[in-house]
Protein backbone atom coordinates (compact mmCIF):
# COMPACT_ATOMS: atom_id res chain seq x y z
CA UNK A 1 104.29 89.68 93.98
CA UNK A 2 104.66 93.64 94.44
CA UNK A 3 102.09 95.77 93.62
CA UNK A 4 102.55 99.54 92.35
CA UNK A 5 100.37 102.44 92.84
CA UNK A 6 99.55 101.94 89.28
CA UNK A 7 97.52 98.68 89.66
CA UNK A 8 94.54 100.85 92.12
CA UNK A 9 91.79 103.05 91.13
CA UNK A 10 92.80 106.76 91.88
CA UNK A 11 90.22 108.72 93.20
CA UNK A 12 89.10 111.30 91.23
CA UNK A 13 88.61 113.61 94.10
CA UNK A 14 88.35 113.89 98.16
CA UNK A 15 86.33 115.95 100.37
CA UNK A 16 86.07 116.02 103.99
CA UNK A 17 82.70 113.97 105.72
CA UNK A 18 80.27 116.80 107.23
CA UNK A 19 78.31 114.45 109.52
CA UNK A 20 78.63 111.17 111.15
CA UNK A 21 76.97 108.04 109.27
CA UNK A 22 77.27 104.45 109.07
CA UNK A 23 79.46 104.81 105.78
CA UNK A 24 81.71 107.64 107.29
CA UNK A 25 82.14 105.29 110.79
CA UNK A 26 83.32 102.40 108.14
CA UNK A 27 85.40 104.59 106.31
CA UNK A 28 86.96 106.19 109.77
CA UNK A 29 87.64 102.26 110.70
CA UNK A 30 89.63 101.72 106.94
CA UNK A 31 91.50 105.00 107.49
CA UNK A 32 92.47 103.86 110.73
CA UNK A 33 93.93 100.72 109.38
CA UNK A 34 95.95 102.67 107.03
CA UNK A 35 93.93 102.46 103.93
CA UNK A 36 91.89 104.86 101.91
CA UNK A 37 88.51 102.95 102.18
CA UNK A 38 86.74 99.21 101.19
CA UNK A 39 87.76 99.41 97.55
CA UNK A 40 92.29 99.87 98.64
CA UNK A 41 91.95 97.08 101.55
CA UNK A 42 90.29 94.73 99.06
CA UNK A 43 92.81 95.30 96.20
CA UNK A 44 95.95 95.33 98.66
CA UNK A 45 94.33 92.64 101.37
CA UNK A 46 93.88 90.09 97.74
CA UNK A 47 91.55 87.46 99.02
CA UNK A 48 90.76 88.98 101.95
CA UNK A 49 86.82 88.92 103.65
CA UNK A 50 86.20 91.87 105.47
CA UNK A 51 84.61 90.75 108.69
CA UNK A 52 81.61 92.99 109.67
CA UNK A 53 79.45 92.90 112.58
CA UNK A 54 75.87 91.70 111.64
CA UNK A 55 73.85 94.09 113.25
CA UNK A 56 75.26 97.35 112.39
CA UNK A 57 77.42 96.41 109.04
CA UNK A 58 79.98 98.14 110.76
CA UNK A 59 83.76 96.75 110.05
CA UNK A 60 84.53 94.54 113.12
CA UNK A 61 88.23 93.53 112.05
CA UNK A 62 90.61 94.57 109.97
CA UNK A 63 94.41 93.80 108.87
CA UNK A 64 97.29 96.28 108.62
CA UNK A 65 99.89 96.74 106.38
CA UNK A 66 102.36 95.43 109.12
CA UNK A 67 100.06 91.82 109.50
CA UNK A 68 98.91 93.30 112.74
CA UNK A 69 95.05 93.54 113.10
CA UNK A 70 92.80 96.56 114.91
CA UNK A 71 89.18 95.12 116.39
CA UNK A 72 86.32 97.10 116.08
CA UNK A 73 83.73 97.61 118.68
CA UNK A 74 79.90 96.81 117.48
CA UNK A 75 79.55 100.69 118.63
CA UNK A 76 80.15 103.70 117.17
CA UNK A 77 83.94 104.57 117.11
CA UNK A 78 84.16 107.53 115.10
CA UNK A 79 83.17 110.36 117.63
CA UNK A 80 81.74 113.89 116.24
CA UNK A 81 85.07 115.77 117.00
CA UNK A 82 86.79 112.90 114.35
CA UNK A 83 84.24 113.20 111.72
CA UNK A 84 85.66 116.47 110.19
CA UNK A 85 88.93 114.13 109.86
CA UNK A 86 87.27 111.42 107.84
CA UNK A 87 88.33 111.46 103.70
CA UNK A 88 85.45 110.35 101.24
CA UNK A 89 86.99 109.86 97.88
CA UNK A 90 85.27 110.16 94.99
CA UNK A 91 85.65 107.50 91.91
């Protein structure tokens, strides 16, 4: 089954995060991955439990468009100098 573009929720708008927090390090991990944030990997990833470390809530594993996976550290990833890089989108 193909999916369009047309089956997600655009984002009504996107601005750039201004400081580092637990949902920016999250959304840095998704971004990473290839995906806009929880709500695209959830809708293209059908099915799919996003595994998250206990502890922090941060996102410990995620899958690729390719089938390939990237591991997360239960740390902090997203250093100050890749914050600025990080897109929130607004619903």
């Amino acid at each position: 089954m193909s999916y369009t573009t047309d089956n997600y929720s655009k984002p009504k708008s996107m601005s750039r995060a201004k400081g580092w927090t637990a949902d920016v390090e999250n959304l840095f991990r998704f971004q990473q991955a290839g995906y806009r944030d929880e709500m695209e990997y959830l809708q293209v990833k059908q099915g799919t439990l996003i595994d998250k470390w206990p502890e922090s809530g941060f996102v410990k594993k995620l899958q690729r468009r390719d089938n390939t996976f990237y591991y997360y550290s239960r740390k902090r990833e997203c250093e100050d100098r890749d914050v600025n890089k990080v897109k929130v989108y607004a619903y």
